[in-house]
N, C-alpha and C. Protein backbone atom coordinates (compact mmCIF):
# COMPACT_ATOMS: atom_id res chain seq x y z
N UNK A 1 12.86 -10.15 -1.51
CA UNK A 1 13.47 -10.38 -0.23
C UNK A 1 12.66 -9.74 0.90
N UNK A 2 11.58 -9.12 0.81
CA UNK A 2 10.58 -8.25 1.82
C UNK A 2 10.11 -9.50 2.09
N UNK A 3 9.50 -9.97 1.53
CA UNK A 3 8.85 -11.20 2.32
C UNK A 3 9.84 -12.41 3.15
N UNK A 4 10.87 -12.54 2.49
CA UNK A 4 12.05 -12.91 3.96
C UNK A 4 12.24 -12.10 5.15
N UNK A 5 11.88 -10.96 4.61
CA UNK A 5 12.60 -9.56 5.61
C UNK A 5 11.52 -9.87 6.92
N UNK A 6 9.81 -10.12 6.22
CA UNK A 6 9.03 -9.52 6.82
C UNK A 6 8.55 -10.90 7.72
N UNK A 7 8.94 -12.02 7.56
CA UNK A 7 9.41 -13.23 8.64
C UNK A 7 10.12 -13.41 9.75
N UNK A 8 11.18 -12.42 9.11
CA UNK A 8 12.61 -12.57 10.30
C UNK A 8 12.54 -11.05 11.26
N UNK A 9 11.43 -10.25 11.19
CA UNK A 9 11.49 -9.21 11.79
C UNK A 9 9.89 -9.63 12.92
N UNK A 10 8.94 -10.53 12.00
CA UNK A 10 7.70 -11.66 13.14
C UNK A 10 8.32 -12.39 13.78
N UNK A 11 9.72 -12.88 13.43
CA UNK A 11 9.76 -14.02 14.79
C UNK A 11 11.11 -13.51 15.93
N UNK A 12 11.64 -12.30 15.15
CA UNK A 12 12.65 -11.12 16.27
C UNK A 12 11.37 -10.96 17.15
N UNK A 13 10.66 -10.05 16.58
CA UNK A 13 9.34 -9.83 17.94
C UNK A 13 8.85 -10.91 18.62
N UNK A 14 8.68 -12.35 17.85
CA UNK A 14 7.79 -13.22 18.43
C UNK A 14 9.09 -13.75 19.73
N UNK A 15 10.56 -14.11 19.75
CA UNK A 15 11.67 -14.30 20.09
C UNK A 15 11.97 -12.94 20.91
N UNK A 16 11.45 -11.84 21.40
CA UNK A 16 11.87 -10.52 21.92
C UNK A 16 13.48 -10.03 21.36
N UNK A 17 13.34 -10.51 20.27
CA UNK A 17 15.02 -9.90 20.08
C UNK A 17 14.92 -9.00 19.12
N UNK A 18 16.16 -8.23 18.38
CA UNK A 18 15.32 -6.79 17.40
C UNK A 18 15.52 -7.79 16.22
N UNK A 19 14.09 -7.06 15.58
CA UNK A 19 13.47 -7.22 14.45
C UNK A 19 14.29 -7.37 13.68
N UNK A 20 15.19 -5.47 13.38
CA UNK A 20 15.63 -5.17 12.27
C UNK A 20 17.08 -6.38 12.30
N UNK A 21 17.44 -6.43 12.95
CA UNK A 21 18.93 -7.68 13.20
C UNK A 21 18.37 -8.93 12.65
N UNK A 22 16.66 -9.38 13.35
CA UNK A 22 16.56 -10.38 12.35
C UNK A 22 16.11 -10.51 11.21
N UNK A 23 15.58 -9.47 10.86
CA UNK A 23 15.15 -9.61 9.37
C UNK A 23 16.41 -10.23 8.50
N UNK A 24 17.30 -8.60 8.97
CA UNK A 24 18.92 -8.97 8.21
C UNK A 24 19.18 -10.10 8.40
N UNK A 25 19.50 -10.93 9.43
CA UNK A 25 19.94 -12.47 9.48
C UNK A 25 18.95 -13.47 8.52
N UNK A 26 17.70 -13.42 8.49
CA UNK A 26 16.97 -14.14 7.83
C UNK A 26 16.24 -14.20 6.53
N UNK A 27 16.62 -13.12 6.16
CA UNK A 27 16.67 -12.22 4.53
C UNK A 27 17.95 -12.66 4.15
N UNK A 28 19.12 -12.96 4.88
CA UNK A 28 20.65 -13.08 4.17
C UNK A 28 20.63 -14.71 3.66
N UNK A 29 20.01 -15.37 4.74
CA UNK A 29 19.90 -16.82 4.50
C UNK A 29 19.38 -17.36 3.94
N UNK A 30 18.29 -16.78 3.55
CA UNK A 30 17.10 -17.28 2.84
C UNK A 30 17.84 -16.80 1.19
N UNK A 31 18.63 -15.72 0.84
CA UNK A 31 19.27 -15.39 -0.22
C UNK A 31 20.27 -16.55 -0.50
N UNK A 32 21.07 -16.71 0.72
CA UNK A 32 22.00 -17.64 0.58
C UNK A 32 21.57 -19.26 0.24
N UNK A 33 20.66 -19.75 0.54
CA UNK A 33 20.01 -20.52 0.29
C UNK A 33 19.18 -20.66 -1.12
N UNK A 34 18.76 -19.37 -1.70
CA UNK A 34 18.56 -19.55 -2.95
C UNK A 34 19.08 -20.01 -4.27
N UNK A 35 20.42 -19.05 -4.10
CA UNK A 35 21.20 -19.56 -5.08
C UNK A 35 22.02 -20.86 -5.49
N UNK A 36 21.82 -21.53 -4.55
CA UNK A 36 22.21 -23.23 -4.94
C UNK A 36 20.96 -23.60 -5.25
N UNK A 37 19.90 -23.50 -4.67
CA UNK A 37 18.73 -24.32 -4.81
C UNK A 37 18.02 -24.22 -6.33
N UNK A 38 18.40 -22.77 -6.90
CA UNK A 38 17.95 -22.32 -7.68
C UNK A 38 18.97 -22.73 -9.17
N UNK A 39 19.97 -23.26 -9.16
CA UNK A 39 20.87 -24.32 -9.74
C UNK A 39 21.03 -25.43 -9.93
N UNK A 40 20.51 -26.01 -8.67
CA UNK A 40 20.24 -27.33 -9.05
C UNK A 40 18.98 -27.89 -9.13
N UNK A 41 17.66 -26.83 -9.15
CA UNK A 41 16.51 -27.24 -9.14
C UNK A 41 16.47 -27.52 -11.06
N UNK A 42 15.21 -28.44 -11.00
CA UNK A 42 14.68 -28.51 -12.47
C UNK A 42 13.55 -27.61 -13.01
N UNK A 43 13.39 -26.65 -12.18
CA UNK A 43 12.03 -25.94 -12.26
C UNK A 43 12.94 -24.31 -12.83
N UNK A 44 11.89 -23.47 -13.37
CA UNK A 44 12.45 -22.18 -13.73
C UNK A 44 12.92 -20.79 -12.74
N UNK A 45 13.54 -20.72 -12.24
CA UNK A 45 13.94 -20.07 -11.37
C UNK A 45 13.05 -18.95 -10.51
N UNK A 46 11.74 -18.49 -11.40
CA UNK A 46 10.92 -17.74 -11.12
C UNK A 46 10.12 -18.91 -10.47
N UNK A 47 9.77 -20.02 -10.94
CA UNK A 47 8.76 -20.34 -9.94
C UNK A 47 9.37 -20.82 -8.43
N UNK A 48 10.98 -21.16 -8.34
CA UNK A 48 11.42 -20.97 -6.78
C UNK A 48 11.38 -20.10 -6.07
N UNK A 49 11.20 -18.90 -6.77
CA UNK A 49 11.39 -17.67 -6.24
C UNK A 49 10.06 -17.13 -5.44
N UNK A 50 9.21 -17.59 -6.44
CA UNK A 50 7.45 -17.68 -6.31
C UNK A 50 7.29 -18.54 -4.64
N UNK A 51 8.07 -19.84 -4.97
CA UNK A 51 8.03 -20.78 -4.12
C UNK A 51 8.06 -20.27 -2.47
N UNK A 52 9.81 -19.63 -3.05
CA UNK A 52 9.75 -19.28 -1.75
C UNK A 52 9.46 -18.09 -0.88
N UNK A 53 9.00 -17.06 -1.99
CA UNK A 53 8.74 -16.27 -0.86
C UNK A 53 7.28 -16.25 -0.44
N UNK A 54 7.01 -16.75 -0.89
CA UNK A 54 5.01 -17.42 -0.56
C UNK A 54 5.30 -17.62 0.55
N UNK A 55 6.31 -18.91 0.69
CA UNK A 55 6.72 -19.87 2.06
C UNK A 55 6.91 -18.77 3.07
N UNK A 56 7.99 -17.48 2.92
CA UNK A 56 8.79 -17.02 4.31
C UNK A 56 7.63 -15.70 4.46
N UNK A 57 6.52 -15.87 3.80
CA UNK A 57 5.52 -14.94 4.05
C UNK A 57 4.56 -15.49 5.13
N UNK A 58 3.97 -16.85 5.13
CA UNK A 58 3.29 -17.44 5.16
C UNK A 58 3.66 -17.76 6.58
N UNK A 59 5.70 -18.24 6.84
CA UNK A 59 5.87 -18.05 7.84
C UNK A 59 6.22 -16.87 9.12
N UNK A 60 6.03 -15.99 7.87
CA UNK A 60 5.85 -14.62 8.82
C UNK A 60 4.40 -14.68 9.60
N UNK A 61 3.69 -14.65 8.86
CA UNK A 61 1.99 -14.51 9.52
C UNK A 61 1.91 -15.73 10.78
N UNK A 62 2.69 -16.96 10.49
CA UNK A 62 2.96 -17.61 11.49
C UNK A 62 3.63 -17.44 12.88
N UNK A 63 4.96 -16.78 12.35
CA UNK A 63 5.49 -16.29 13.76
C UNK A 63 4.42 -15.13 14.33
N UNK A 64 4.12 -14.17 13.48
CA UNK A 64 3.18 -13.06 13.88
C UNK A 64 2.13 -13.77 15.53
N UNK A 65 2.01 -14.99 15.11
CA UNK A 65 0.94 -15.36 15.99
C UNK A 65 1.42 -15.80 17.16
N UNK A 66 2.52 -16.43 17.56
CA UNK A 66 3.55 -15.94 19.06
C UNK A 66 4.20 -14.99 19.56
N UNK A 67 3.53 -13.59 18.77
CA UNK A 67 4.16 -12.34 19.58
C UNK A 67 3.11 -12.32 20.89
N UNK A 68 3.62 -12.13 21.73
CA UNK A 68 2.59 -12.08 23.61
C UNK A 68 1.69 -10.35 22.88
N UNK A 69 0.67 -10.62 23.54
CA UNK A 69 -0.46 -9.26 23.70
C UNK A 69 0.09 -7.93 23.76
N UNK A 70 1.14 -7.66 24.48
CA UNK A 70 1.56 -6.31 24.78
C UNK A 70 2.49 -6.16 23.80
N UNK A 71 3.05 -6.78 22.97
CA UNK A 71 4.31 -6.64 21.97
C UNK A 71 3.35 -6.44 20.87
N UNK A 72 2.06 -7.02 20.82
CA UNK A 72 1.30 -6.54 19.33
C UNK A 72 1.07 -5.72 19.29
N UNK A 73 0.08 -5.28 20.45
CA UNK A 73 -0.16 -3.86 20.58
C UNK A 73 0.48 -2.64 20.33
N UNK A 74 1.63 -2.92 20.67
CA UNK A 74 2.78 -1.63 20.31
C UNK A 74 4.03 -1.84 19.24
N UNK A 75 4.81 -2.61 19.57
CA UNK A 75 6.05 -2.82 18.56
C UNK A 75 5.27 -3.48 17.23
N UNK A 76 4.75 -4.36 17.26
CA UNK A 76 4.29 -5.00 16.10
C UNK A 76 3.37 -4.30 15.22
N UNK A 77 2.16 -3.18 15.82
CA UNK A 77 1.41 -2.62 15.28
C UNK A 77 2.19 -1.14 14.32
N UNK A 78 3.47 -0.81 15.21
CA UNK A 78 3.95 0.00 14.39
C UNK A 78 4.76 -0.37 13.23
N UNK A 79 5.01 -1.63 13.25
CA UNK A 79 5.68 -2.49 12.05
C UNK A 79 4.32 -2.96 10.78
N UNK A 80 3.94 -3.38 11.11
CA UNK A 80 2.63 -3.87 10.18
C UNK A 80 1.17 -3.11 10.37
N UNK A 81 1.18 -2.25 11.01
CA UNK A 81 -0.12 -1.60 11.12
C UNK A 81 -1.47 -2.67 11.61
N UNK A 82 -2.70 -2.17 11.15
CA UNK A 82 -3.66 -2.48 11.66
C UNK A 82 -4.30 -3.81 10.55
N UNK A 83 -3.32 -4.56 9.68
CA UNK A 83 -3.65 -5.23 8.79
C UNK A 83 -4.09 -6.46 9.11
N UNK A 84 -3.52 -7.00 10.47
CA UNK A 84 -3.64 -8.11 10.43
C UNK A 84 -4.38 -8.56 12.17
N UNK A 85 -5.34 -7.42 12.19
CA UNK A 85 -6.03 -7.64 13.32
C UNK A 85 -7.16 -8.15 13.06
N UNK A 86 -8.24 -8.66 13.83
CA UNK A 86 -8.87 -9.58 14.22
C UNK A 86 -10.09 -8.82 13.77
């Protein structure tokens, strides 16, 4: 669920709203959303799981990239450090 967490806390910053509120909102949904999908899929539950948190990672690094200049610099850099600079 970190990699849901770590989506919904890139697009709180990228959205100026708090992180930690969206992680929680988008870590809960993305849970909630698993467990049907993961029932009625034909695949083994590990590889949805695989599936999706690849996906809400992938769209983390995505939102990451509409946080404005001055929000990276400070709020975002103390969330993710210097990992994903240029």
């Amino acid at each position: 669920m970190s990699h849901a967490a770590f989506a919904g806390s890139a697009l709180g910053l990228a959205l100026s709203y708090n992180p930690l509120l969206m992680a929680l909102i988008f870590s809960t949904t993305v849970a909630i959303i698993l467990g049907p999908l993961t029932d009625k899929a034909k695949l083994h539950p590990e590889i949805i799981l695989g599936i999706m948190f690849s996906s809400t990672m992938a769209l983390g690094l995505i939102f990451l990239n509409f946080i404005p200049e001055t929000a990276m610099s400070s709020t975002a850099m103390s969330y993710y450090g210097v990992v994903f600079l240029e």
